[in-house]
PDB file of N, CA and C in Angstrom:
ATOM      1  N   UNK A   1     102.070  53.975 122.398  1.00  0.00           N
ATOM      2  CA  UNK A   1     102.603  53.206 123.513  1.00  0.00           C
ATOM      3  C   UNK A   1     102.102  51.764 123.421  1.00  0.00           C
ATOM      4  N   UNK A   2     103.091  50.521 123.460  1.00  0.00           N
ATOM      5  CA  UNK A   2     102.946  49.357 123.647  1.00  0.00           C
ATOM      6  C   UNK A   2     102.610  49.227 124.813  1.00  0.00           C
ATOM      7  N   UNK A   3     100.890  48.256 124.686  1.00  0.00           N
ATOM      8  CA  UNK A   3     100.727  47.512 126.145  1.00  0.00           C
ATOM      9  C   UNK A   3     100.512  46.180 125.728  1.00  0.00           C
ATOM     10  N   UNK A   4     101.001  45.361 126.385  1.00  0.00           N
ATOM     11  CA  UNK A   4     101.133  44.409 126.495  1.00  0.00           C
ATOM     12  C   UNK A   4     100.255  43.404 127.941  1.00  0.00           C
ATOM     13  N   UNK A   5      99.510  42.662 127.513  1.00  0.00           N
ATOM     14  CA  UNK A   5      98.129  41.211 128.181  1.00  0.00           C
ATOM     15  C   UNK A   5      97.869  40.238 127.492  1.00  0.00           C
ATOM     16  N   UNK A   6      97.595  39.597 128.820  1.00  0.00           N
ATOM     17  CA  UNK A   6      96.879  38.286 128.615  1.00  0.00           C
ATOM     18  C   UNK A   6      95.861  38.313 128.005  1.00  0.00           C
ATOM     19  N   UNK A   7      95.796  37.535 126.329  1.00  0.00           N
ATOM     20  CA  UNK A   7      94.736  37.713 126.005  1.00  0.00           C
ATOM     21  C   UNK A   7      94.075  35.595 126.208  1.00  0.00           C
ATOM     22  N   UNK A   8      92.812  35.334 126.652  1.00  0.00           N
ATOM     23  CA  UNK A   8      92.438  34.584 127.632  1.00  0.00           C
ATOM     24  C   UNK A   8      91.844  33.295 125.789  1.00  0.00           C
ATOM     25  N   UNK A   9      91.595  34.017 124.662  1.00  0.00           N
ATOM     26  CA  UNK A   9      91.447  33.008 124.006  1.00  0.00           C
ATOM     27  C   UNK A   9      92.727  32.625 123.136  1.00  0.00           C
ATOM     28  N   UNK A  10      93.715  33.193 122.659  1.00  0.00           N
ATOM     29  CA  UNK A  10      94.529  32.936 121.926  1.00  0.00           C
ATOM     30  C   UNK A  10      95.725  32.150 123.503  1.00  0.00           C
ATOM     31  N   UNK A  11      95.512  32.270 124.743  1.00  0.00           N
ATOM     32  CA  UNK A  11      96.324  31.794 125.544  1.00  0.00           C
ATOM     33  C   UNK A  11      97.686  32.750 126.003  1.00  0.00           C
ATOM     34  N   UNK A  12      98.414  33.940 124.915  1.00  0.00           N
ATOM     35  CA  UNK A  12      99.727  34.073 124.916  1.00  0.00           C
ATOM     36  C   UNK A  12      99.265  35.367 125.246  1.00  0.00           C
ATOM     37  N   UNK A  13     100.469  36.253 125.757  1.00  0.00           N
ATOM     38  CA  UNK A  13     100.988  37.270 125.872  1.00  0.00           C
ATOM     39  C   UNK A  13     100.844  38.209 124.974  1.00  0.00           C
ATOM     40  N   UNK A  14      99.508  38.899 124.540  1.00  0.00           N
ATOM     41  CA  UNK A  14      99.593  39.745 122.969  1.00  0.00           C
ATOM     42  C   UNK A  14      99.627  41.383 123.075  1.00  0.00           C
ATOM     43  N   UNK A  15      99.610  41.941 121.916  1.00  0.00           N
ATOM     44  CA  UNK A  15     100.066  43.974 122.297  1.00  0.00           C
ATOM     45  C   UNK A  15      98.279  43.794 121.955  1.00  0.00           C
ATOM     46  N   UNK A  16      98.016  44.811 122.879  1.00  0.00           N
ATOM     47  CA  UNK A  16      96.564  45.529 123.219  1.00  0.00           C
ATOM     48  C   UNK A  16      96.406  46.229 122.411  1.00  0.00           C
ATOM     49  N   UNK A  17      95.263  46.308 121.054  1.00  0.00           N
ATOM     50  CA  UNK A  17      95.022  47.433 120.300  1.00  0.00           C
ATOM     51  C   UNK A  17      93.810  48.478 120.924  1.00  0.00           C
ATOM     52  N   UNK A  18      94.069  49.771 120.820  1.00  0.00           N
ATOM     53  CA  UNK A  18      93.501  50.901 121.063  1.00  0.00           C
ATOM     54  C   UNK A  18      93.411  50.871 122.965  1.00  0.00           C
ATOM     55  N   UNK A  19      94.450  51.025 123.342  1.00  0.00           N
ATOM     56  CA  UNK A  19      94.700  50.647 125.004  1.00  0.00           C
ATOM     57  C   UNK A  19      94.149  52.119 125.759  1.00  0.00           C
ATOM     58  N   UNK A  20      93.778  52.028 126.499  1.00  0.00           N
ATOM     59  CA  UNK A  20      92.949  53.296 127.305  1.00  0.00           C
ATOM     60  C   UNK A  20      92.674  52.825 128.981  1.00  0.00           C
ATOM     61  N   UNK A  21      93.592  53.951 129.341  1.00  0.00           N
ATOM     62  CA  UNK A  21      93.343  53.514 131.113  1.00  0.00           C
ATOM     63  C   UNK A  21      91.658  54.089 131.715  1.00  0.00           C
ATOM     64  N   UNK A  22      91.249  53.190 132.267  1.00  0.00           N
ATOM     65  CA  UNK A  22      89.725  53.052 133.459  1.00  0.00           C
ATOM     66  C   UNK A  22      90.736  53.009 135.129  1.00  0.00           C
ATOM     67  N   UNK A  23      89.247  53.390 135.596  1.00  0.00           N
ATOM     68  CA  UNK A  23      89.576  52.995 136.889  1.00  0.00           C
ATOM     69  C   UNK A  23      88.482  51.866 137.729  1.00  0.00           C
ATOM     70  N   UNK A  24      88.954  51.317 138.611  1.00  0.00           N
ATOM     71  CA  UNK A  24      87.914  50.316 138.888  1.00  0.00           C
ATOM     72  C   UNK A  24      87.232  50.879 139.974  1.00  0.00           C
ATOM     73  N   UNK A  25      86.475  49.775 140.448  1.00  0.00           N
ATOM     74  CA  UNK A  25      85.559  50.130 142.056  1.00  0.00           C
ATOM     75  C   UNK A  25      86.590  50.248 142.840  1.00  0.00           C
ATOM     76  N   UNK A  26      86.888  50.979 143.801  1.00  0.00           N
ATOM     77  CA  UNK A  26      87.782  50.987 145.033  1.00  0.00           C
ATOM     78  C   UNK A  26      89.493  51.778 144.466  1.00  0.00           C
ATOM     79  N   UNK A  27      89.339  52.501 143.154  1.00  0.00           N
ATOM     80  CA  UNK A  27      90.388  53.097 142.583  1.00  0.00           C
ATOM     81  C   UNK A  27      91.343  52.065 142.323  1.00  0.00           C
ATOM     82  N   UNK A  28      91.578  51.381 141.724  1.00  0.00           N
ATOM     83  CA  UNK A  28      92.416  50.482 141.458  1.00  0.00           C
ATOM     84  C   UNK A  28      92.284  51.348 139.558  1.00  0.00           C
ATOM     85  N   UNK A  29      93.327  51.605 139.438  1.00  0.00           N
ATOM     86  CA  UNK A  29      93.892  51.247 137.882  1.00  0.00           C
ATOM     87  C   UNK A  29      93.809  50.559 136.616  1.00  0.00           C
ATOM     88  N   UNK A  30      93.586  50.145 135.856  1.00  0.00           N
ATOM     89  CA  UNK A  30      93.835  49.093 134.990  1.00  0.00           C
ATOM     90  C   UNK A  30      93.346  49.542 133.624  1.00  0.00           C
ATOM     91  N   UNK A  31      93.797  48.995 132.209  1.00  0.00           N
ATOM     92  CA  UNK A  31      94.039  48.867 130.932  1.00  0.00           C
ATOM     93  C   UNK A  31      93.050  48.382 130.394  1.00  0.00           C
ATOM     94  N   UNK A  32      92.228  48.531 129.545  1.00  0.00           N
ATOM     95  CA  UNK A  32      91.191  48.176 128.816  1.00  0.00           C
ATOM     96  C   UNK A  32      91.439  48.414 127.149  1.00  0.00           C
ATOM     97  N   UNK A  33      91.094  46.698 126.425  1.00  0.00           N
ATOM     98  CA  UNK A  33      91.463  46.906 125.039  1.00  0.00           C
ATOM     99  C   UNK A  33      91.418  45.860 124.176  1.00  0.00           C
ATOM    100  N   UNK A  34      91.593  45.448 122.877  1.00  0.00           N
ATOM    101  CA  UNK A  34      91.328  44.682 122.286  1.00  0.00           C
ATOM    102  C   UNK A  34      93.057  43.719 121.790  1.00  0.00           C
ATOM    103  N   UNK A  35      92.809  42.246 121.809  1.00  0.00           N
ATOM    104  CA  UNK A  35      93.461  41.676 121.330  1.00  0.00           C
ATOM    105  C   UNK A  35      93.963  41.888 119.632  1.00  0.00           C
ATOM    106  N   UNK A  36      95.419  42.213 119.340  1.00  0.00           N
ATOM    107  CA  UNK A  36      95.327  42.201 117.682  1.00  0.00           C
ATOM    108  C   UNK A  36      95.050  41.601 116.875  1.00  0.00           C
ATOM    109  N   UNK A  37      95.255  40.236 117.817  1.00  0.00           N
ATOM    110  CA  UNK A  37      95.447  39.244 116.699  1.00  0.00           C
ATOM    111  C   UNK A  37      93.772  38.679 116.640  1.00  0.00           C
ATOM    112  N   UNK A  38      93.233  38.762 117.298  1.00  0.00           N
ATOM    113  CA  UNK A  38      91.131  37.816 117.486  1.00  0.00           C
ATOM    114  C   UNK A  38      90.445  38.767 117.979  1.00  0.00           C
ATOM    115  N   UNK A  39      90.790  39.980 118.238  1.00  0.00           N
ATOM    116  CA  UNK A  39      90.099  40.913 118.980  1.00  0.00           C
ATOM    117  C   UNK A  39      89.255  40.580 119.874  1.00  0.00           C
ATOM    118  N   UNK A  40      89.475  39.538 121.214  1.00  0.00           N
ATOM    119  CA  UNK A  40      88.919  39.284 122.060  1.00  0.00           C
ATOM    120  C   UNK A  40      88.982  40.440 123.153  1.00  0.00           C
ATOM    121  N   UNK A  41      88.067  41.240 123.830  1.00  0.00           N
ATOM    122  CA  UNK A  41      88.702  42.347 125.023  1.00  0.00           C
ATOM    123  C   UNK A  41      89.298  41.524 125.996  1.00  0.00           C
ATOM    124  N   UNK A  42      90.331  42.830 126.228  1.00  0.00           N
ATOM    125  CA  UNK A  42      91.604  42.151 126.986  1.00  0.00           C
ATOM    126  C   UNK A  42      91.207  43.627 128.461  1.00  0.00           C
ATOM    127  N   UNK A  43      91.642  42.752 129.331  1.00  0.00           N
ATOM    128  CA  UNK A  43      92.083  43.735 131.032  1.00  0.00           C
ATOM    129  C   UNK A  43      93.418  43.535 131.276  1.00  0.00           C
ATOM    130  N   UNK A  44      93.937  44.515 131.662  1.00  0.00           N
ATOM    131  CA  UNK A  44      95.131  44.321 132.952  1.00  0.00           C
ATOM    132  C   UNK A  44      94.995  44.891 133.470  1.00  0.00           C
ATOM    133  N   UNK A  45      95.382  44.772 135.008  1.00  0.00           N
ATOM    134  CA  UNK A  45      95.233  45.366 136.500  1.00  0.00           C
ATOM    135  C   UNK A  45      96.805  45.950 136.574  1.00  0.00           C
ATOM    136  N   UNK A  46      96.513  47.206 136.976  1.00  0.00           N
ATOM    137  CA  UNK A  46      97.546  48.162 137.159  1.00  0.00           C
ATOM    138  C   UNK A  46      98.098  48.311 138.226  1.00  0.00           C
ATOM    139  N   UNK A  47      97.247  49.055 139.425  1.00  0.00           N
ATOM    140  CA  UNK A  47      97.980  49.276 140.652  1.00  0.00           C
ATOM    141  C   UNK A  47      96.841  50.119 141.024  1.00  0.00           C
ATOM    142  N   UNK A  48      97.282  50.587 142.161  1.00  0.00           N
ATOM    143  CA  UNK A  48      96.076  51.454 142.766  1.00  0.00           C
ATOM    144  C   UNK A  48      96.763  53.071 142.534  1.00  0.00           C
ATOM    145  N   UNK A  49      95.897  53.852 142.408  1.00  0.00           N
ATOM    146  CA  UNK A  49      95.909  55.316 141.820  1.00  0.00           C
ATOM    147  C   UNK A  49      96.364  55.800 142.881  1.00  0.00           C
ATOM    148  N   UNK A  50      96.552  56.928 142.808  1.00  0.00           N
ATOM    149  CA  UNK A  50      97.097  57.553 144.608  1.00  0.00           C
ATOM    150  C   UNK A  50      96.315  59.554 144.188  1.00  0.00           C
TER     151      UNK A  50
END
């Protein structure tokens, strides 16, 4: 599965290598993973879990 974030040093829109859902403090959702292209770690915020 393609995920797709902001990765914060290359600036652009890049696919997340090895993507794996966490959950945060207060159940909130979100994506944890590495940039392909600089492997900087990348987040995205999902939604809240139910």
């Amino acid at each position: 599965m393609e995920e797709i974030a902001y990765c914060v040093k290359c600036r652009e829109k890049r696919e997340m290598k090895e993507p794996k859902e966490v959950e945060m403090k207060g159940g909130r959702r979100a994506m944890s993973g590495t940039c392909t292209t600089c492997g900087t770690k990348m987040f995205k915020i999902l939604g809240k879990a139910k």
